[in-house]
N, C-alpha and C. Protein backbone atom coordinates (compact mmCIF):
# COMPACT_ATOMS: atom_id res chain seq x y z
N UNK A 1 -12.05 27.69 -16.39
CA UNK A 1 -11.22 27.91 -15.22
C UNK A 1 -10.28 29.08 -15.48
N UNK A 2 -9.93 30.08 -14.46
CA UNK A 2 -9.30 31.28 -14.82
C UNK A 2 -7.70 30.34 -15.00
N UNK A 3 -7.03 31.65 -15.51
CA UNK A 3 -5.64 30.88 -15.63
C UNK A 3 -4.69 31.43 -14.34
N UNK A 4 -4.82 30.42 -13.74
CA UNK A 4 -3.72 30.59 -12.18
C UNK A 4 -2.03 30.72 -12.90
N UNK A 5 -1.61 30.44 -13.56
CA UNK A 5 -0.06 30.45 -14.07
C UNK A 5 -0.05 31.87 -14.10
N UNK A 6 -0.70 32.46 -14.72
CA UNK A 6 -0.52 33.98 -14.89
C UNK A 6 -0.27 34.80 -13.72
N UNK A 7 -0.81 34.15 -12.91
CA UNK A 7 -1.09 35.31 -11.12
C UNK A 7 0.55 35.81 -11.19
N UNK A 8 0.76 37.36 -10.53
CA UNK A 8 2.30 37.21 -9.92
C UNK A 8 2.49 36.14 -8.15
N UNK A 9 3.59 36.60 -8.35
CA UNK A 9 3.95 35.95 -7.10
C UNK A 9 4.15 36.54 -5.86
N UNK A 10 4.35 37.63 -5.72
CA UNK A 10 4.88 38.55 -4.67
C UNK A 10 4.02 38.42 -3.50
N UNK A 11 4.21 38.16 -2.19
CA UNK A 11 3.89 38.13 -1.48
C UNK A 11 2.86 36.62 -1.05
N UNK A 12 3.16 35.46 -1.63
CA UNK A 12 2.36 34.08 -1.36
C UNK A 12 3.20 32.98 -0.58
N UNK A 13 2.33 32.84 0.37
CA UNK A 13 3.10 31.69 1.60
C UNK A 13 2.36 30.27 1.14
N UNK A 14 3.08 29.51 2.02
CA UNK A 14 2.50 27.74 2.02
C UNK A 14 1.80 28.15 3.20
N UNK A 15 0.77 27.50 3.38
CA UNK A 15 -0.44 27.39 4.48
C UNK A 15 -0.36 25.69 4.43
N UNK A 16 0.12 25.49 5.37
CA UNK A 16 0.00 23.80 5.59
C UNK A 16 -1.82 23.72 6.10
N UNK A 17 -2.03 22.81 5.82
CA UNK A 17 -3.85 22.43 5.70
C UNK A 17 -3.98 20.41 6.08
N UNK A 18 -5.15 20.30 6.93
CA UNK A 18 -5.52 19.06 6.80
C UNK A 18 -5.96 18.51 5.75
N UNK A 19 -6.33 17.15 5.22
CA UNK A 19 -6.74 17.58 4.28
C UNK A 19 -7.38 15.66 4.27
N UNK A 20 -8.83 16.00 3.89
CA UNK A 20 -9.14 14.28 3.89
C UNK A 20 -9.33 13.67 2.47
N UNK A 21 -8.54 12.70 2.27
CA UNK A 21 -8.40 12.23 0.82
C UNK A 21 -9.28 10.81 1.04
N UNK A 22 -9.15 10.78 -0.76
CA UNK A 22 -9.92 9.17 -1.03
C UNK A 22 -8.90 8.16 -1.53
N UNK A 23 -8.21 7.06 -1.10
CA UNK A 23 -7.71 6.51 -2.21
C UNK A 23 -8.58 5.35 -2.85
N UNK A 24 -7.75 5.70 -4.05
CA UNK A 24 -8.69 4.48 -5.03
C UNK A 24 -7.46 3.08 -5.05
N UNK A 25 -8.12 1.87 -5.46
CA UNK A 25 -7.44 0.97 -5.09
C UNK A 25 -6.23 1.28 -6.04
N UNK A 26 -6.07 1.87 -6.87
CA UNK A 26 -4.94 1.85 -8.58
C UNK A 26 -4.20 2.84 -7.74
N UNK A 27 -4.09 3.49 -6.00
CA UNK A 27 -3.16 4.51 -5.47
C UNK A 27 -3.15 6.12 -5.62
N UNK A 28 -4.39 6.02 -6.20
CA UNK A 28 -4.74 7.71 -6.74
C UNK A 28 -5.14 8.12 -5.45
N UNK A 29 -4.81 9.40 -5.09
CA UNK A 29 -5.34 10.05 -4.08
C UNK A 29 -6.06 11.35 -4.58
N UNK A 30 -7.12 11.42 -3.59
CA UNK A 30 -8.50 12.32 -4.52
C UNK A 30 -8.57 12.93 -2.98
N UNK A 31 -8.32 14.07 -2.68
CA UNK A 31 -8.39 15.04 -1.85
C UNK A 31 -10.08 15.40 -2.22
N UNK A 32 -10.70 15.52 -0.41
CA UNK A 32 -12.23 16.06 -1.04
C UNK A 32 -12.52 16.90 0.35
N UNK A 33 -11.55 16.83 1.04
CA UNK A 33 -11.63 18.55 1.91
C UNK A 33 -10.50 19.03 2.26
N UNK A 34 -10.23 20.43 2.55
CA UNK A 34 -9.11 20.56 3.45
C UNK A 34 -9.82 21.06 5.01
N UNK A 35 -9.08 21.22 5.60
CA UNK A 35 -9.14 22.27 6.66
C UNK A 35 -8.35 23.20 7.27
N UNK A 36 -8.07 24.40 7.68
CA UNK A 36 -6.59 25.22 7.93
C UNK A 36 -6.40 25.23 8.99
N UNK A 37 -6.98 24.38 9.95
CA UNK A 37 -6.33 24.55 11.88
C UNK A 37 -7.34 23.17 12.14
N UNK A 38 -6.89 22.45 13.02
CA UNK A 38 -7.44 21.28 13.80
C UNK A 38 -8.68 21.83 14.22
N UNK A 39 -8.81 22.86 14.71
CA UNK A 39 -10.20 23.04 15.30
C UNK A 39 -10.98 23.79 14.21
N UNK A 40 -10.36 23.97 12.79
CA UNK A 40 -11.53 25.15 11.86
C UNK A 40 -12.12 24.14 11.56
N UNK A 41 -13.01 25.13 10.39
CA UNK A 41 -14.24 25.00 9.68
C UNK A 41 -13.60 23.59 8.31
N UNK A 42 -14.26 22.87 7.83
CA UNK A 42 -13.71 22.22 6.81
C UNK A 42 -14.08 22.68 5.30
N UNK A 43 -13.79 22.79 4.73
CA UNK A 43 -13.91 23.70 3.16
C UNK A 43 -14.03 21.95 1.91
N UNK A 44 -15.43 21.94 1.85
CA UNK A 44 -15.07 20.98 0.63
C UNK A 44 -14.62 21.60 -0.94
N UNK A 45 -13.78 20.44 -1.45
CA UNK A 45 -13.40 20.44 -2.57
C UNK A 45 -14.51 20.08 -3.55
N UNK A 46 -14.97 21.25 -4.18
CA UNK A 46 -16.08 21.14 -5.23
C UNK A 46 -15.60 20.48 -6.36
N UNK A 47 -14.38 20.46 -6.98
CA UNK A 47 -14.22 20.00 -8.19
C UNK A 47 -12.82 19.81 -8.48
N UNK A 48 -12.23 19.05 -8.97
CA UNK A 48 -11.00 18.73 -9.30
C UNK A 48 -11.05 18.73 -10.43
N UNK A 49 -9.83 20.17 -11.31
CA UNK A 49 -9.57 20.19 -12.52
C UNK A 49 -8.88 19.17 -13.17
N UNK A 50 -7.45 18.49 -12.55
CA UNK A 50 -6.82 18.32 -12.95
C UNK A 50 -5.83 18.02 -11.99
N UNK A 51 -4.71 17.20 -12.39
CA UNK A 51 -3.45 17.51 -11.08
C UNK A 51 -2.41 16.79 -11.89
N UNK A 52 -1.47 17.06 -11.60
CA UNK A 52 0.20 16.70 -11.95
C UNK A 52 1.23 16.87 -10.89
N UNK A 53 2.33 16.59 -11.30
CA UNK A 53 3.35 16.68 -10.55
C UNK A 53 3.94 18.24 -11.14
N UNK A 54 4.19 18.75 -9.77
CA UNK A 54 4.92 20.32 -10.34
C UNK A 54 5.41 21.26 -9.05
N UNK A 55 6.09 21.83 -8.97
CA UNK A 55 6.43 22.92 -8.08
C UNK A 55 5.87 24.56 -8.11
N UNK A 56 5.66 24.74 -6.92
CA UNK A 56 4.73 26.37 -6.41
C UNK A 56 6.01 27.26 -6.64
N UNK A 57 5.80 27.56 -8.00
CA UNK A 57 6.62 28.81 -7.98
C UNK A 57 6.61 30.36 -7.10
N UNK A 58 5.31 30.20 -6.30
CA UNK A 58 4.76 31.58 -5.76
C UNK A 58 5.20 31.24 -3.96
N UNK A 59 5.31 29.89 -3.70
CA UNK A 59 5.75 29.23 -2.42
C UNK A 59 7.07 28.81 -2.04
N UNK A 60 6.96 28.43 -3.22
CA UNK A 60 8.38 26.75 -3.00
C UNK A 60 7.65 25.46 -2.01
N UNK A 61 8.76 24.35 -2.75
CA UNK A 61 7.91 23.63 -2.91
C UNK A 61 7.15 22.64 -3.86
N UNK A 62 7.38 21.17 -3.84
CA UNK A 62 7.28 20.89 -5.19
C UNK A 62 6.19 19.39 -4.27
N UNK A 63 5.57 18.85 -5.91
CA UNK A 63 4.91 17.51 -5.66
C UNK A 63 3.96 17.77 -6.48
N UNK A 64 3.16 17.15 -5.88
CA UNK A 64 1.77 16.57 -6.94
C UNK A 64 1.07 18.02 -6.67
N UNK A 65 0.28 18.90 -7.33
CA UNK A 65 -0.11 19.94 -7.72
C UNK A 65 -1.52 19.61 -8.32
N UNK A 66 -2.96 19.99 -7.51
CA UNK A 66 -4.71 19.68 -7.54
C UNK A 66 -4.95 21.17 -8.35
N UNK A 67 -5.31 21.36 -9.16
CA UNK A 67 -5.80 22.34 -9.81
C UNK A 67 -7.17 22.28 -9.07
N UNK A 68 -7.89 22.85 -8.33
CA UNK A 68 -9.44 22.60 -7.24
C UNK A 68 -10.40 24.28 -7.37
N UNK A 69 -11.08 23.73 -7.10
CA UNK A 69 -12.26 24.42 -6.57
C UNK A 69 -13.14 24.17 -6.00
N UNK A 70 -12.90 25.22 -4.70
CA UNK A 70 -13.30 25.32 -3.18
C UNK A 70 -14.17 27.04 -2.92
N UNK A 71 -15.71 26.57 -2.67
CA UNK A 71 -16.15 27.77 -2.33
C UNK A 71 -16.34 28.58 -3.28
N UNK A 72 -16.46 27.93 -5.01
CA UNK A 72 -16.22 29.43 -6.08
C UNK A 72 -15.18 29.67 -6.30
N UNK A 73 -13.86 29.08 -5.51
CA UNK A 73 -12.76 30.07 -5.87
C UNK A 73 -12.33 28.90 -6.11
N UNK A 74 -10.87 29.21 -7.59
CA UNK A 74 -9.93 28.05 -8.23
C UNK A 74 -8.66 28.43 -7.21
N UNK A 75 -8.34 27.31 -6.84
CA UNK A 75 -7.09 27.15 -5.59
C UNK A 75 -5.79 26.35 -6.25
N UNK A 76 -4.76 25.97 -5.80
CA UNK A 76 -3.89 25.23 -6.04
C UNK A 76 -3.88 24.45 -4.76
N UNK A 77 -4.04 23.07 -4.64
CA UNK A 77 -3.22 22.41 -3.34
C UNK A 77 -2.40 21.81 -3.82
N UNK A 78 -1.25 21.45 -2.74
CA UNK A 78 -0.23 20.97 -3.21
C UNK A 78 0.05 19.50 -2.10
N UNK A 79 0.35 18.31 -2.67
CA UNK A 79 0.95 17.33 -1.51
C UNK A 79 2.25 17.62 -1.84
N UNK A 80 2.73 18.01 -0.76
CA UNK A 80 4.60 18.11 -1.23
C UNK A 80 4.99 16.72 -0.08
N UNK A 81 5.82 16.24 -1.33
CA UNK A 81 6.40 14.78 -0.63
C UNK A 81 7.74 14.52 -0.68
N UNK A 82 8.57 15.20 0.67
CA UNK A 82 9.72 14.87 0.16
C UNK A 82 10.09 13.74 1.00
N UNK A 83 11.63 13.67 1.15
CA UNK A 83 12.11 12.19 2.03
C UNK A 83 11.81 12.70 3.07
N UNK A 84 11.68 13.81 3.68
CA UNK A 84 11.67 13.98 5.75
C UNK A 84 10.13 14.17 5.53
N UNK A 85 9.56 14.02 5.08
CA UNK A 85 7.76 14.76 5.50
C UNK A 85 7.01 14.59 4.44
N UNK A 86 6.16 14.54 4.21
CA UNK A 86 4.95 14.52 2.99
C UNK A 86 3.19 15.23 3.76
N UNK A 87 2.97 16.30 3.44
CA UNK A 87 1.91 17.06 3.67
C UNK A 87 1.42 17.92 2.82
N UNK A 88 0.65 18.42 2.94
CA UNK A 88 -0.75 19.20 2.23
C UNK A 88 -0.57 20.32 2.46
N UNK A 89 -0.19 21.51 1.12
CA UNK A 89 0.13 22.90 1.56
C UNK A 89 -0.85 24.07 0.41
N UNK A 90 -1.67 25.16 0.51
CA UNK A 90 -2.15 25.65 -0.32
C UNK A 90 -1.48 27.41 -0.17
N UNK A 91 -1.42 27.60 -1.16
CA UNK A 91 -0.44 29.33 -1.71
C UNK A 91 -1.81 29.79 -1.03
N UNK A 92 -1.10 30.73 -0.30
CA UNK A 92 -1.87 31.70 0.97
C UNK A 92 -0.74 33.16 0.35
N UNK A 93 -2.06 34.70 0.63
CA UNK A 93 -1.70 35.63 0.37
C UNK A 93 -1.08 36.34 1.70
N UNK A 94 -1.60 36.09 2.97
CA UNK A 94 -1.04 35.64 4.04
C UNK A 94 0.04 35.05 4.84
N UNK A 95 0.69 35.83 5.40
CA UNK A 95 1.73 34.81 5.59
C UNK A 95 0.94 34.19 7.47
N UNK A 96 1.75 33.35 7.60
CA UNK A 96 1.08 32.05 8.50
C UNK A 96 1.71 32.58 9.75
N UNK A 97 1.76 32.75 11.04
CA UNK A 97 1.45 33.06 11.95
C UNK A 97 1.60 32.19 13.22
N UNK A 98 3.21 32.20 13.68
CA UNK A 98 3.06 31.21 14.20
C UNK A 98 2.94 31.32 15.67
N UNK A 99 1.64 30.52 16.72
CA UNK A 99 1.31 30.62 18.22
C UNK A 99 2.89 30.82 18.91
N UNK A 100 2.50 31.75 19.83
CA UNK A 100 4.04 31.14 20.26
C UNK A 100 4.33 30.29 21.80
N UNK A 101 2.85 30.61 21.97
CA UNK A 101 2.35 30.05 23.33
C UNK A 101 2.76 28.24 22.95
N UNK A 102 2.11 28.04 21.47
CA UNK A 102 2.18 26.56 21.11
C UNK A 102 3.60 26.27 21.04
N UNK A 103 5.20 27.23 20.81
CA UNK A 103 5.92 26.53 20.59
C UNK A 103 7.02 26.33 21.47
């Protein structure tokens, strides 16, 4: 697996993402797709390196941290769980774009 710690940071957003998990009865949650808009494409999760608890230094943003691979490429997802919200966010080079018609 390449080493993601090394990447810089300059210029990486949170991309909030759907994201369909497995739980196991012991409370583990095993993420095995995301998706980036209600109506996209769904991207399975080929492989799970690893995961811990940690914060996106390139985002902000902290929680449980999926070391994954999706499509060939090694990703970070993140569940960030704080007291107001708990959701699914992946470091985008992109920044996010918001409808304005939707708001």
């Amino acid at each position: 697996m390449k080493d993601m710690d090394n990447e810089g940071n300059k210029g990486t957003y949170k991309l909030y993402v759907e994201a369909g998990v497995i739980y196991t009865p012991e409370g583990t949650m095993i993420p095995k797709y995301i998706r980036l808009s209600s109506a996209g494409e769904k991207y399975m999760i080929d492989r799970i390196y690893r995961w811990q608890r940690a914060s996106s230094r390139r985002a902000g943003g902290c929680g449980i941290c999926y070391f994954v691979r999706i499509r060939g490429q090694d990703a970070r997802l993140f569940y960030e769980d704080s007291p107001d919200v708990c959701r699914w966010f992946v470091e985008s080079r992109e920044p996010v774009r918001v409808n304005e018609e939707a708001v």
